[in-house]
C-alpha atoms as a PDB file:
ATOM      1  CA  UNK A   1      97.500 -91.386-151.790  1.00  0.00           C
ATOM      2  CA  UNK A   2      99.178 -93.289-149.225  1.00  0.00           C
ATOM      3  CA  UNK A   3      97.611 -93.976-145.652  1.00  0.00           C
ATOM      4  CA  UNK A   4     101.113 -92.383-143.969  1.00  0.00           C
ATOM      5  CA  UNK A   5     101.459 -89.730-146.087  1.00  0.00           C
ATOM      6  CA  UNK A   6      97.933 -88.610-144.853  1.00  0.00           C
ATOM      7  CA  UNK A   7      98.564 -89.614-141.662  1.00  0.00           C
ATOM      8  CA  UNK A   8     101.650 -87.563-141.410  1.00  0.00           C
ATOM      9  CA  UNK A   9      99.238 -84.299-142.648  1.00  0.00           C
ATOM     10  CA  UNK A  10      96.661 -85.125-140.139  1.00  0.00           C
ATOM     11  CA  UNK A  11      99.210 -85.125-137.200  1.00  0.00           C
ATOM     12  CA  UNK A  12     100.889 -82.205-138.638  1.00  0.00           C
ATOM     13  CA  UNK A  13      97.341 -80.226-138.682  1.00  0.00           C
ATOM     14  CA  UNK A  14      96.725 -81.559-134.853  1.00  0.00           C
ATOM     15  CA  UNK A  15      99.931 -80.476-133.701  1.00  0.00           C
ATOM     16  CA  UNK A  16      99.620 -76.597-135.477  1.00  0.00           C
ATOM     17  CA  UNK A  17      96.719 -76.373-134.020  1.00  0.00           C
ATOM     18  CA  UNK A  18      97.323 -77.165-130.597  1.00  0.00           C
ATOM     19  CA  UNK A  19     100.200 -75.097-131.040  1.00  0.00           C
ATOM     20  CA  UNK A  20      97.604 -71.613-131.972  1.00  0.00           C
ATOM     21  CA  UNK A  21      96.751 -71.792-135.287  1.00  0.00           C
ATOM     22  CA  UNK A  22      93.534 -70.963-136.496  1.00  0.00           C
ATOM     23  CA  UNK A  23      91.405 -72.270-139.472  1.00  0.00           C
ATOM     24  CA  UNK A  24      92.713 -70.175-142.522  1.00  0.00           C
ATOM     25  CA  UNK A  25      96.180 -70.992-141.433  1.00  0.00           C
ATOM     26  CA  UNK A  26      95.521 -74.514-140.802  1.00  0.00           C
ATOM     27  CA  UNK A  27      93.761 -73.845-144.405  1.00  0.00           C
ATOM     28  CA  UNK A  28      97.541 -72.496-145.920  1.00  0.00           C
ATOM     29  CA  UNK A  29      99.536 -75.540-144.100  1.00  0.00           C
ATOM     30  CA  UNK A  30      96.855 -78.239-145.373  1.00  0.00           C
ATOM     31  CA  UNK A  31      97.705 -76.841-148.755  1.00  0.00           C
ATOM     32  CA  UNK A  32     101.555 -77.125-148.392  1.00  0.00           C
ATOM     33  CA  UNK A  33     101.898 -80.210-146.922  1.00  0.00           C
ATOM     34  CA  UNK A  34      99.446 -82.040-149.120  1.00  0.00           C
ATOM     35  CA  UNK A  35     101.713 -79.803-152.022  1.00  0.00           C
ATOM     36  CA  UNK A  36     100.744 -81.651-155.366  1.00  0.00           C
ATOM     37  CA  UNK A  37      97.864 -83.725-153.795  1.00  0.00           C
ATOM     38  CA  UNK A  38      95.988 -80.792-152.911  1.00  0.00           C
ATOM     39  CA  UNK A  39      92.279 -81.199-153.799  1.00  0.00           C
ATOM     40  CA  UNK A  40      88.856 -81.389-152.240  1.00  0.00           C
ATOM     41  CA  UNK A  41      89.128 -84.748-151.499  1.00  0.00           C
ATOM     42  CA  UNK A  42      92.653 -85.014-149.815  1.00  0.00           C
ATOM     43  CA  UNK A  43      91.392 -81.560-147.826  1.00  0.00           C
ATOM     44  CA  UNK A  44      88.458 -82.914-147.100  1.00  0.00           C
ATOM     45  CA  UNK A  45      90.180 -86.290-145.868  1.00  0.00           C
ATOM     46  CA  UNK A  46      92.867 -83.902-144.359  1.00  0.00           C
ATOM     47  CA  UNK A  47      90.295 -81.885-142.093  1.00  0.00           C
ATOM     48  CA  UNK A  48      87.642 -84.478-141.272  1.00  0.00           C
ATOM     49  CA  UNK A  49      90.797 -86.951-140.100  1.00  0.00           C
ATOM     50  CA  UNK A  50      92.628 -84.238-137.790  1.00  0.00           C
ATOM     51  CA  UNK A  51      88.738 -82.270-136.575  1.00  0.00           C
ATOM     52  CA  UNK A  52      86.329 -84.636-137.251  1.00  0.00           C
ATOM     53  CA  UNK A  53      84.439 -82.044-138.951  1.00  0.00           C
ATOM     54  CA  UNK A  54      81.671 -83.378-141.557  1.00  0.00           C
ATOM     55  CA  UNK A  55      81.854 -83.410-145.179  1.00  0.00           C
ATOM     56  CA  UNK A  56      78.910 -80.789-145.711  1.00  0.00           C
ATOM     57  CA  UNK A  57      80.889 -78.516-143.828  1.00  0.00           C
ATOM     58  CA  UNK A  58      84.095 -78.876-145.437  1.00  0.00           C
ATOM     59  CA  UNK A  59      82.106 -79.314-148.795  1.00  0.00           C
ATOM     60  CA  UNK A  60      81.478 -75.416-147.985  1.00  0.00           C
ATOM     61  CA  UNK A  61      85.076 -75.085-146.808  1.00  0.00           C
ATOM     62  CA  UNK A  62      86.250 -75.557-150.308  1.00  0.00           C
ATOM     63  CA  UNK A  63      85.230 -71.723-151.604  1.00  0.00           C
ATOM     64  CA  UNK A  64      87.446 -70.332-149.065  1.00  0.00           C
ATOM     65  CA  UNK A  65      89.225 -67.838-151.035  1.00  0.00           C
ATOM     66  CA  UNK A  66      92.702 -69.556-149.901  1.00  0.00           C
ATOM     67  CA  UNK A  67      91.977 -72.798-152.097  1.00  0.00           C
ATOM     68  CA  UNK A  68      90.781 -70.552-155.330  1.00  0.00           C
ATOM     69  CA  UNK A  69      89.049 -74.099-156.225  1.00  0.00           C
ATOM     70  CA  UNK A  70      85.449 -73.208-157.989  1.00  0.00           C
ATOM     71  CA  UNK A  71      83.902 -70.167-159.116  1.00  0.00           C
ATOM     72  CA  UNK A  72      82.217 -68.865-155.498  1.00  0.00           C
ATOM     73  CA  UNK A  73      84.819 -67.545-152.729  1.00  0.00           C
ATOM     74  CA  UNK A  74      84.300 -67.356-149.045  1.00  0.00           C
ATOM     75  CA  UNK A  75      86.060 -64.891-146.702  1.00  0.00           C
ATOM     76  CA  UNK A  76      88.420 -65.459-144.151  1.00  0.00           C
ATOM     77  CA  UNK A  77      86.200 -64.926-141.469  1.00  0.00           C
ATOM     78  CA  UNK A  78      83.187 -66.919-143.692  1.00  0.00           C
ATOM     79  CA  UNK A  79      85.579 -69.298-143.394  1.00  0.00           C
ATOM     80  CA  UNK A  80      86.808 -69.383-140.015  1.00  0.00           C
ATOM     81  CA  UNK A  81      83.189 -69.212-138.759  1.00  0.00           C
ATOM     82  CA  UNK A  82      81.822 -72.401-140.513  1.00  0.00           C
ATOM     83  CA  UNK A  83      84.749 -74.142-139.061  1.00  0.00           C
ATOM     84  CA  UNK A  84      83.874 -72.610-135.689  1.00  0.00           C
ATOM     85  CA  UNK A  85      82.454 -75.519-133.782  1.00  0.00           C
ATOM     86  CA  UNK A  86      85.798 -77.934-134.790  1.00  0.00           C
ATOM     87  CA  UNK A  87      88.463 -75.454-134.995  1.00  0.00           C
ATOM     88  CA  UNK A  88      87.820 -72.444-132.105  1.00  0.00           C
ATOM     89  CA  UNK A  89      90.054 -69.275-132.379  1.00  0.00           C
ATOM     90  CA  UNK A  90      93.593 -69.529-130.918  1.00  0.00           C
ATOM     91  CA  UNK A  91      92.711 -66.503-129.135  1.00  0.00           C
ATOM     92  CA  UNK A  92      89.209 -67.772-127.871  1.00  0.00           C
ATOM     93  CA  UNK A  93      91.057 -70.974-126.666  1.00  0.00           C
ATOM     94  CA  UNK A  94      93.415 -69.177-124.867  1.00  0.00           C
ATOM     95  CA  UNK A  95      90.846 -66.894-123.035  1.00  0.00           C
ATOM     96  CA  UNK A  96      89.341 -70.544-121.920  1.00  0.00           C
ATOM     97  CA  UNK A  97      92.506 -72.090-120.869  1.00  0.00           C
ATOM     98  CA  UNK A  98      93.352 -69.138-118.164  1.00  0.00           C
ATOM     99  CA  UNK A  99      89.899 -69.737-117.041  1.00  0.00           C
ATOM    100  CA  UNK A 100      87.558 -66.642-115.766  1.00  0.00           C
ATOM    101  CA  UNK A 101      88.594 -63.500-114.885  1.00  0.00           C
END
């Protein structure tokens, strides 16, 4: 896999997510822009590149039920809790960004 083409699906990720996405659809867009190079290393590369979140983590991130890649499945929200501390709920973040009430 080429170092731009990754590049480009980092920087895609980044700029979704600033944008309001949360994990499982930063989960869906991972899958279609890495389209035939989907896997759990390209995710993996995908997600730790754009979040800096660690490969245990991710290594878990790989039975979300969106990838259907092993045997065990983990929710939605399974997922978008483990990915909590990298990748905070659009709605969370913008509670934080108008400050308190």
């Amino acid at each position: 896999m080429r170092d731009d083409f990754m590049q480009c699906t980092m920087d895609g990720l980044q700029e979704a997510y600033c944008r309001g996405m949360g994990a499982t659809d930063l989960g869906r867009l991972a899958k279609e822009l890495l389209g035939s190079a989907f896997g759990p290393i390209s995710f993996a590369a995908a997600f730790r590149g754009a979040f800096g979140i660690p490969l245990d983590i991710l290594q878990q991130a790989l039975a979300w039920q969106g990838f259907r890649v092993g045997e065990r499945t983990i929710s939605d929200e399974e997922f978008t809790d483990l990915l909590a501390d990298w990748i905070c709920d659009p709605g969370a973040r913008q509670a934080n960004a108008a400050g308190p009430s």
